[in-house]
ModelCIF file with pLDDT and N, C-alpha, C, O atoms, coordinates in Angstrom:
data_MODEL
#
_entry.id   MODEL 
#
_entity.id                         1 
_entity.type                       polymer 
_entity.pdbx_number_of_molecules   1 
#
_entity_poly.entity_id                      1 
_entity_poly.type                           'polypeptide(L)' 
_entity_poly.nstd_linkage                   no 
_entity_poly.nstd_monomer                   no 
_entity_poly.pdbx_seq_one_letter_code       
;(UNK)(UNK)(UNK)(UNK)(UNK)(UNK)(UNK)(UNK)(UNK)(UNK)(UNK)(UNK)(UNK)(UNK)(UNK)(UNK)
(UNK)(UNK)(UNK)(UNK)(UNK)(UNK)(UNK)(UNK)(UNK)(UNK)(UNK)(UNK)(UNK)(UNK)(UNK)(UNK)
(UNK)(UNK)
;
_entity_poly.pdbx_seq_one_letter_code_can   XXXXXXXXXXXXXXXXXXXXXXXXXXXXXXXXXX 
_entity_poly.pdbx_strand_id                 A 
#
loop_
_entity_poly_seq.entity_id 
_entity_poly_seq.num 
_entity_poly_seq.mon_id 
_entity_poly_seq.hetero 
1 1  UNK n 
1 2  UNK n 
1 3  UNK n 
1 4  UNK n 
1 5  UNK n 
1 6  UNK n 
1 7  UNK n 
1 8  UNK n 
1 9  UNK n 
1 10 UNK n 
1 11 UNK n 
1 12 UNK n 
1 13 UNK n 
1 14 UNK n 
1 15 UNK n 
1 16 UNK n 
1 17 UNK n 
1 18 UNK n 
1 19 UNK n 
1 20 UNK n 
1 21 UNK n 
1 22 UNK n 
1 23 UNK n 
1 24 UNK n 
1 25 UNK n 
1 26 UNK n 
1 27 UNK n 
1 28 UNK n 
1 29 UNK n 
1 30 UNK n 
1 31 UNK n 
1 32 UNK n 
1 33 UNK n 
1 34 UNK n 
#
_struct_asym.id          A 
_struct_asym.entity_id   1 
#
loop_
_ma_qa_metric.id 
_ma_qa_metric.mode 
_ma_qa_metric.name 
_ma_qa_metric.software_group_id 
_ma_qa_metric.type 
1 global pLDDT . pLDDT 
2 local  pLDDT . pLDDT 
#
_ma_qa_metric_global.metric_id      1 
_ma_qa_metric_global.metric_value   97.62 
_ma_qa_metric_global.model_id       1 
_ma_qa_metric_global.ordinal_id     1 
#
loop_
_ma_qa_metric_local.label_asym_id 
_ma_qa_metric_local.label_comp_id 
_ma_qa_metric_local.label_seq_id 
_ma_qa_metric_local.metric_id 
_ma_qa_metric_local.metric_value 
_ma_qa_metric_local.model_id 
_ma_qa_metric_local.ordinal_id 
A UNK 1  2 98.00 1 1  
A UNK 2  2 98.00 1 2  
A UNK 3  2 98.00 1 3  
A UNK 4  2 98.00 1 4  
A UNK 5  2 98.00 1 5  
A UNK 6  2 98.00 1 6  
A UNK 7  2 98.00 1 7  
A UNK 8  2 98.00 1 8  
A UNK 9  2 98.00 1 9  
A UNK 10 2 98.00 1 10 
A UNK 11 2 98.00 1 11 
A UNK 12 2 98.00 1 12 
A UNK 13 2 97.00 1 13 
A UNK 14 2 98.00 1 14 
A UNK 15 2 98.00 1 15 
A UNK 16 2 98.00 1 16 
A UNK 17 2 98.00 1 17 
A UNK 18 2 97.00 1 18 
A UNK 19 2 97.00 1 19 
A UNK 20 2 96.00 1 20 
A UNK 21 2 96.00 1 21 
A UNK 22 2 96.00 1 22 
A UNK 23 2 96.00 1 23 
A UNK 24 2 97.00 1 24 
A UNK 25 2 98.00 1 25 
A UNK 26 2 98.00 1 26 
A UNK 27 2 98.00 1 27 
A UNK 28 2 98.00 1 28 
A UNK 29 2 97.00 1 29 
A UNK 30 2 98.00 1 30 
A UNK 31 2 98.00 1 31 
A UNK 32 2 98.00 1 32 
A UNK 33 2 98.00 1 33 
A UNK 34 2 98.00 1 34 
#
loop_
_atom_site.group_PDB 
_atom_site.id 
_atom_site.type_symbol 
_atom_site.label_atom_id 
_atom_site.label_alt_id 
_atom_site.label_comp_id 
_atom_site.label_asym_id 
_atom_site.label_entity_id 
_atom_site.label_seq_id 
_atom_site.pdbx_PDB_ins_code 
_atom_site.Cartn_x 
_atom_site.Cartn_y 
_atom_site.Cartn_z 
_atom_site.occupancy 
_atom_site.B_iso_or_equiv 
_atom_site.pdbx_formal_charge 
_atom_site.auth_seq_id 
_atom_site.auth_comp_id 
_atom_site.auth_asym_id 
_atom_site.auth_atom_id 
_atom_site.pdbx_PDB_model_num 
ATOM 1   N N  . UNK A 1 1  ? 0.811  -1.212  0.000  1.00 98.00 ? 1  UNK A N  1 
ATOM 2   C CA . UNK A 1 1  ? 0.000  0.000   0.000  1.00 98.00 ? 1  UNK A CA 1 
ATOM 3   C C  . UNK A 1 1  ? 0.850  1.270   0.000  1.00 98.00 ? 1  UNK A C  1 
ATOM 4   O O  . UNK A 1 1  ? 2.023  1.261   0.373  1.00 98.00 ? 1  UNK A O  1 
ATOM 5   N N  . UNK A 1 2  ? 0.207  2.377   -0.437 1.00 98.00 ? 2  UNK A N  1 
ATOM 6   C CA . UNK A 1 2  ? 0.889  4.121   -0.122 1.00 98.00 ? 2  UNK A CA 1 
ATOM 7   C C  . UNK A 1 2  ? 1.867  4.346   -1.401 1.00 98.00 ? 2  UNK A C  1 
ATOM 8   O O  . UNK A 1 2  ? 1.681  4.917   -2.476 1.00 98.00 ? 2  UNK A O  1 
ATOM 9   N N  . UNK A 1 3  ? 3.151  3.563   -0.763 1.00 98.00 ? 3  UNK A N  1 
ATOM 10  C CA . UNK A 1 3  ? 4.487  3.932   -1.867 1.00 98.00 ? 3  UNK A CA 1 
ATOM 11  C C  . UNK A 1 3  ? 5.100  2.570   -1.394 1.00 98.00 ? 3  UNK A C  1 
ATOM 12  O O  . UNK A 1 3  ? 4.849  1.764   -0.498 1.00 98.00 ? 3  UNK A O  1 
ATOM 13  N N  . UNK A 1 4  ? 6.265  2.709   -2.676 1.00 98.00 ? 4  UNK A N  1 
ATOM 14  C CA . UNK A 1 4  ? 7.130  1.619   -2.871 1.00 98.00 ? 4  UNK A CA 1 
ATOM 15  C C  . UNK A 1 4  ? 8.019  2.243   -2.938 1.00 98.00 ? 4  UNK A C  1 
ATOM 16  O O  . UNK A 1 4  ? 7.894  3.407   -3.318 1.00 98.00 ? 4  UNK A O  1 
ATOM 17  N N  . UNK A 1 5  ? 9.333  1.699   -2.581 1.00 98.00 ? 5  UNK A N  1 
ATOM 18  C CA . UNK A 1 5  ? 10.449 1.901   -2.855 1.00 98.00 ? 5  UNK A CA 1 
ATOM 19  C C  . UNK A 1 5  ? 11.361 0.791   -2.920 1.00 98.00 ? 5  UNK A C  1 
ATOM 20  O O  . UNK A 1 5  ? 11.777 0.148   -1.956 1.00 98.00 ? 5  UNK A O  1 
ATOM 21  N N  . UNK A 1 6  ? 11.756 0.544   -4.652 1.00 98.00 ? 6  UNK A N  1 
ATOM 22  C CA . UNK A 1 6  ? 12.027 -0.933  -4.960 1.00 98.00 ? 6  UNK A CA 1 
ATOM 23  C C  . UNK A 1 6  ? 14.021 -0.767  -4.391 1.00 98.00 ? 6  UNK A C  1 
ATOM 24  O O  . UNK A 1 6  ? 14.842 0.076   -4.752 1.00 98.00 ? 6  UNK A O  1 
ATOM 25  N N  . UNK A 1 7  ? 14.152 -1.693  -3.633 1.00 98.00 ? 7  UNK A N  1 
ATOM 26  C CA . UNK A 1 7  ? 15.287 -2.154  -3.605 1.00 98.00 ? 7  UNK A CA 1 
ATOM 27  C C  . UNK A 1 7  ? 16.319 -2.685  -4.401 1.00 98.00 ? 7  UNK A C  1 
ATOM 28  O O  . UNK A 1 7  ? 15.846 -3.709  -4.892 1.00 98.00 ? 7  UNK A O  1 
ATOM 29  N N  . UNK A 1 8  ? 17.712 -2.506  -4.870 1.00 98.00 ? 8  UNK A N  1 
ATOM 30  C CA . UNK A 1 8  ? 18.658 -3.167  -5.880 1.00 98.00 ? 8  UNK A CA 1 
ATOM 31  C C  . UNK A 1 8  ? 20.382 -3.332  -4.968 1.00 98.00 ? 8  UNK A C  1 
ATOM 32  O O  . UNK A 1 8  ? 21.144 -2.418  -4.655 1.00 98.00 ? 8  UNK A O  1 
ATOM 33  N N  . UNK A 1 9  ? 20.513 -4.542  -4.789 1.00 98.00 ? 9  UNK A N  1 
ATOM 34  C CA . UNK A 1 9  ? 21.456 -5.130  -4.146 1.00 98.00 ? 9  UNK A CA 1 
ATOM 35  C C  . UNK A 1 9  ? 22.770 -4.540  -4.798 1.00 98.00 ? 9  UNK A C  1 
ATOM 36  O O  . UNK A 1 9  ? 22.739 -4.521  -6.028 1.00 98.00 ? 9  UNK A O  1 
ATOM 37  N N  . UNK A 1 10 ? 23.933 -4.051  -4.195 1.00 98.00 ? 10 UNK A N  1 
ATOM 38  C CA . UNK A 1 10 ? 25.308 -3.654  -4.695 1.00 98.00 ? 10 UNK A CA 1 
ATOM 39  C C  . UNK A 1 10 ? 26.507 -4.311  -4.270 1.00 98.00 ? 10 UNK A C  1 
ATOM 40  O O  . UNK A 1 10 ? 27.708 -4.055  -4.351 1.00 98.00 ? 10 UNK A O  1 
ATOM 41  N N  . UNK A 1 11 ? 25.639 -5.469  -3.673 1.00 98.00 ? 11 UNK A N  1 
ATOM 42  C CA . UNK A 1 11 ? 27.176 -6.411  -3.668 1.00 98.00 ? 11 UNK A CA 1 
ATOM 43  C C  . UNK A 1 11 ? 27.236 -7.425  -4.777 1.00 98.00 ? 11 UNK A C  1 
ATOM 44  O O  . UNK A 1 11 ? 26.252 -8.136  -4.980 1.00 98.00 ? 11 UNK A O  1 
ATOM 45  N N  . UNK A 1 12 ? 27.952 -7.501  -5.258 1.00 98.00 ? 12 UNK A N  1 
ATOM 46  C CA . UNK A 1 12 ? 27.994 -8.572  -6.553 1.00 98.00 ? 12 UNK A CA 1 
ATOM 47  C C  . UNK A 1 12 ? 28.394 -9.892  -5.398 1.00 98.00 ? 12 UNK A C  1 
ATOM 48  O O  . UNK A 1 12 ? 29.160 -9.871  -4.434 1.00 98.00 ? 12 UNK A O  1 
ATOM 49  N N  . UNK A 1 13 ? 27.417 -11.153 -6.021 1.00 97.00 ? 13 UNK A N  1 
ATOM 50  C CA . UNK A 1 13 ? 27.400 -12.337 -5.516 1.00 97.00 ? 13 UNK A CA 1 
ATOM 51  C C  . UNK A 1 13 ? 27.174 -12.551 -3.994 1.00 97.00 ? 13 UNK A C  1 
ATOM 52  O O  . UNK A 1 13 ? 27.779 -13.289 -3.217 1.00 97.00 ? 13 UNK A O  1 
ATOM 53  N N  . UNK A 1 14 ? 26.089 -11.662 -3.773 1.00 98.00 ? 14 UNK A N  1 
ATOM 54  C CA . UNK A 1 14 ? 25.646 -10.945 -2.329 1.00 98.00 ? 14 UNK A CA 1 
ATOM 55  C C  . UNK A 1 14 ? 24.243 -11.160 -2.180 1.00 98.00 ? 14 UNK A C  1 
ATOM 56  O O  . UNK A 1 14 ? 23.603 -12.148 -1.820 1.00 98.00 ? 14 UNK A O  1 
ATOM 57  N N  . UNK A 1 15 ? 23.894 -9.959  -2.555 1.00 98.00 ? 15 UNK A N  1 
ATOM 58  C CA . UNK A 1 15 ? 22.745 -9.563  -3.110 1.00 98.00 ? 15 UNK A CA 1 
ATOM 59  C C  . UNK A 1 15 ? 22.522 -8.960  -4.181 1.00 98.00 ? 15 UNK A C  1 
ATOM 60  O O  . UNK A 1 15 ? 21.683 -8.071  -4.325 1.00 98.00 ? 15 UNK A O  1 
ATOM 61  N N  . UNK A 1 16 ? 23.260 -9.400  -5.025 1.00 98.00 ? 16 UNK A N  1 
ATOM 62  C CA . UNK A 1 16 ? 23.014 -8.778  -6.723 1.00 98.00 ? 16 UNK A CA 1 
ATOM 63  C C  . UNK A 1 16 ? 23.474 -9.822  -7.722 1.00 98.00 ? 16 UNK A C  1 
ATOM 64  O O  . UNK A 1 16 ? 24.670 -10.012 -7.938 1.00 98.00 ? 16 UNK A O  1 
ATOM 65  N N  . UNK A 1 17 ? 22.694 -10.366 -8.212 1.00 98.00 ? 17 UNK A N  1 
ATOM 66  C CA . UNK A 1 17 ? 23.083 -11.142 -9.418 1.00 98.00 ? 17 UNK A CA 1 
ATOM 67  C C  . UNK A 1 17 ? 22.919 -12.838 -8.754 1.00 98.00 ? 17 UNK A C  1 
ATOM 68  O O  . UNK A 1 17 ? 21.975 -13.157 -8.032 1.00 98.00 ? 17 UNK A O  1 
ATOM 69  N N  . UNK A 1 18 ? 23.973 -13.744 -9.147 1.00 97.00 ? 18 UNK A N  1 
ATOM 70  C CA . UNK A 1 18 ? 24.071 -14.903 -8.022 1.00 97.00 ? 18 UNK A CA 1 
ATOM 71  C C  . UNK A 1 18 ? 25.121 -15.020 -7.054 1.00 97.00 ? 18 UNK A C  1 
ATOM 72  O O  . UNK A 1 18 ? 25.709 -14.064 -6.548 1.00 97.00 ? 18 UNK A O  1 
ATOM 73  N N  . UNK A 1 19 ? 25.398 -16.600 -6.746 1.00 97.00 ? 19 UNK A N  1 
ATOM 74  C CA . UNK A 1 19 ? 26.286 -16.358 -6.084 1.00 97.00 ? 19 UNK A CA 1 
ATOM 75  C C  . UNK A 1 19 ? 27.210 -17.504 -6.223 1.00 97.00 ? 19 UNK A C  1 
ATOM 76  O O  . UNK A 1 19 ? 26.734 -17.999 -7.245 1.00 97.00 ? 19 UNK A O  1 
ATOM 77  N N  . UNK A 1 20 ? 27.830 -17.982 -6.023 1.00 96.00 ? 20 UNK A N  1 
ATOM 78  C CA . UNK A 1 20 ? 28.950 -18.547 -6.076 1.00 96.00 ? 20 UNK A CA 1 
ATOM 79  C C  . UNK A 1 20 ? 28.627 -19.762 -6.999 1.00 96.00 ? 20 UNK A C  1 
ATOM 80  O O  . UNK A 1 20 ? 29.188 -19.988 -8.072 1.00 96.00 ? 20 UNK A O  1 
ATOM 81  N N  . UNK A 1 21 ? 27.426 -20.678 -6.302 1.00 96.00 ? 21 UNK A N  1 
ATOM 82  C CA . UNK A 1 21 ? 26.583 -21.519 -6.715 1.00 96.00 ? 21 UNK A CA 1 
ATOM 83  C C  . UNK A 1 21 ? 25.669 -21.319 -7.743 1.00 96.00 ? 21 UNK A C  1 
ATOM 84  O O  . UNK A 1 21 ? 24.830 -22.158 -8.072 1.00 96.00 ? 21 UNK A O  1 
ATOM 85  N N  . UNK A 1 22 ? 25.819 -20.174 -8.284 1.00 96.00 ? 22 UNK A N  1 
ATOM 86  C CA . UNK A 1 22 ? 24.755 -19.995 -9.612 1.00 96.00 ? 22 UNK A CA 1 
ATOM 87  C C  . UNK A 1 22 ? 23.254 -19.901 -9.024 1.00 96.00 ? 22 UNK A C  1 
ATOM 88  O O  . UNK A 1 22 ? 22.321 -20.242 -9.752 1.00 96.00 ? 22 UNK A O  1 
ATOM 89  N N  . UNK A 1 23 ? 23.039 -19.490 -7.848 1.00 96.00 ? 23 UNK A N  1 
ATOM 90  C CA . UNK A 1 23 ? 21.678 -19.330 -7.358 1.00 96.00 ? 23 UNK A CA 1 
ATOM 91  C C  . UNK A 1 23 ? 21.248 -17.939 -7.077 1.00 96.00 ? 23 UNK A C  1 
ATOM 92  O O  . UNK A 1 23 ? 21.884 -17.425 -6.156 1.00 96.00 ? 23 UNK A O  1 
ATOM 93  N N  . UNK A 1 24 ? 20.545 -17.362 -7.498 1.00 97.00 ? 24 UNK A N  1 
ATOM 94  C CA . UNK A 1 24 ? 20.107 -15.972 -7.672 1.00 97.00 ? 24 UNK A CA 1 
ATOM 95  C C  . UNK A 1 24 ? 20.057 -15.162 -5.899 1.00 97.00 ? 24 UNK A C  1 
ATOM 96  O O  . UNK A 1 24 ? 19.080 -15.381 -5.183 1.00 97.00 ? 24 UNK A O  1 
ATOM 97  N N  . UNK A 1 25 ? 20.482 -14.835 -5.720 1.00 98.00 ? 25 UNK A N  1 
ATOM 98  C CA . UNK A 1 25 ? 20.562 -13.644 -4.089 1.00 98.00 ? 25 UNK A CA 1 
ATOM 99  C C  . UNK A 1 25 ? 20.312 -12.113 -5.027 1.00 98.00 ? 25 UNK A C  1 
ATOM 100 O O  . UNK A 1 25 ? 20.769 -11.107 -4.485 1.00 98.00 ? 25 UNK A O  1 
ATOM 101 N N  . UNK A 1 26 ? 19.677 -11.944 -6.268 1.00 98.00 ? 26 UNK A N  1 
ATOM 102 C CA . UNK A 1 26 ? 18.825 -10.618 -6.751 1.00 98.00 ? 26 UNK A CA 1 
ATOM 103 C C  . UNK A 1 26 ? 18.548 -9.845  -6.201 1.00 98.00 ? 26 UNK A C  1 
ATOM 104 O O  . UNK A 1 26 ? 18.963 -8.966  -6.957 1.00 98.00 ? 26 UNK A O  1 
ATOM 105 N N  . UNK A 1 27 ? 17.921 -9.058  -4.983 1.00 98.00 ? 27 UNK A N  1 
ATOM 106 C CA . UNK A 1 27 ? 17.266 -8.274  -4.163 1.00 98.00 ? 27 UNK A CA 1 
ATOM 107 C C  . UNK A 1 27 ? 16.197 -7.705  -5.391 1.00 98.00 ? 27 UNK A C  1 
ATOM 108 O O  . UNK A 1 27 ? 15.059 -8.144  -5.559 1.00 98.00 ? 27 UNK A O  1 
ATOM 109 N N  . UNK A 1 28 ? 16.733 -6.812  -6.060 1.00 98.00 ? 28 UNK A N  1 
ATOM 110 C CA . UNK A 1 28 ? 15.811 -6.421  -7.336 1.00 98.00 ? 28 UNK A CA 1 
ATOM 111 C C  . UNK A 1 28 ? 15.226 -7.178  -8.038 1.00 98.00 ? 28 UNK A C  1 
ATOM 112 O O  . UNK A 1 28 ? 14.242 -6.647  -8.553 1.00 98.00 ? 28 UNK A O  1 
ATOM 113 N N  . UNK A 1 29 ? 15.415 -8.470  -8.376 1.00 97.00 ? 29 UNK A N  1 
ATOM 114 C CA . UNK A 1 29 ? 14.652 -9.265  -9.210 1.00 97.00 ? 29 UNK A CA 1 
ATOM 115 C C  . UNK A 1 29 ? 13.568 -10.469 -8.217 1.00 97.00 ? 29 UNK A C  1 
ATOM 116 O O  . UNK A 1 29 ? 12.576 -11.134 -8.518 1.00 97.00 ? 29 UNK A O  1 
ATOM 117 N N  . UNK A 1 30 ? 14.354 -10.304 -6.973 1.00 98.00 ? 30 UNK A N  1 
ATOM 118 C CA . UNK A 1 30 ? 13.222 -10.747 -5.645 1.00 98.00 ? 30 UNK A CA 1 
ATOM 119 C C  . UNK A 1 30 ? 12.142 -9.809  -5.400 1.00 98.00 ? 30 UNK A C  1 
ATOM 120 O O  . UNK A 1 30 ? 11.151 -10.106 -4.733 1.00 98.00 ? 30 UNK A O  1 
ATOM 121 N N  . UNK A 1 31 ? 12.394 -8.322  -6.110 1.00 98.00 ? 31 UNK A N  1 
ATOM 122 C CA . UNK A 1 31 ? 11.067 -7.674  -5.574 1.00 98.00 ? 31 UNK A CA 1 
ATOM 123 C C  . UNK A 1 31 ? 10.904 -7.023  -4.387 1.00 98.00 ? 31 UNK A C  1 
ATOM 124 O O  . UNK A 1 31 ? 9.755  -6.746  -4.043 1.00 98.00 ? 31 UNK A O  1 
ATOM 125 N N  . UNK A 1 32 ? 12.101 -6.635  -3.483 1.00 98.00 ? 32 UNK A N  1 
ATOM 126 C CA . UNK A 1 32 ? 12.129 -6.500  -2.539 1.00 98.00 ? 32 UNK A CA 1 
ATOM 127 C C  . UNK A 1 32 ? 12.408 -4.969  -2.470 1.00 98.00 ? 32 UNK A C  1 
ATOM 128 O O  . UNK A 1 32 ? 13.335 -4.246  -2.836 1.00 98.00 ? 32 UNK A O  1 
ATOM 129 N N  . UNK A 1 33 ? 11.033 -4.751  -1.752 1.00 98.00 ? 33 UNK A N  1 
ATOM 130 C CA . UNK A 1 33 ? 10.280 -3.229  -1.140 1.00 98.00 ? 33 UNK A CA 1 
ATOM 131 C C  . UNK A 1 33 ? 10.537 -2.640  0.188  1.00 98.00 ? 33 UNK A C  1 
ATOM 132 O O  . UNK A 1 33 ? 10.593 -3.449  1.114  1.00 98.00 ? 33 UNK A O  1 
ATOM 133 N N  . UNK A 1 34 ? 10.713 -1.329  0.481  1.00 98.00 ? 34 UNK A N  1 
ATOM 134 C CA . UNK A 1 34 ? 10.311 -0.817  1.710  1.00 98.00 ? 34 UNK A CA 1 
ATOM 135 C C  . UNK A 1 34 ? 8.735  -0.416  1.141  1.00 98.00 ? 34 UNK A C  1 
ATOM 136 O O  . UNK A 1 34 ? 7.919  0.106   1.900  1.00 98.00 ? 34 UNK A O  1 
#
């Protein structure tokens, strides 16, 4: 509800992109809001 404010992860193989294992840790492509 109200507002969004979409989140985008800046650690590479963190929370941005994957990770070591080829498994997605995205924050931005998880969708993840305040």
């Amino acid at each position: 509800l109200a507002r969004i404010l979409w989140l985008e992860g800046l650690e590479e193989g963190y929370n941005r992109g994957e990770n070591a294992q080829g498994i997605c840790v995205d924050s931005k492509s998880r969708y993840i809001y305040i």
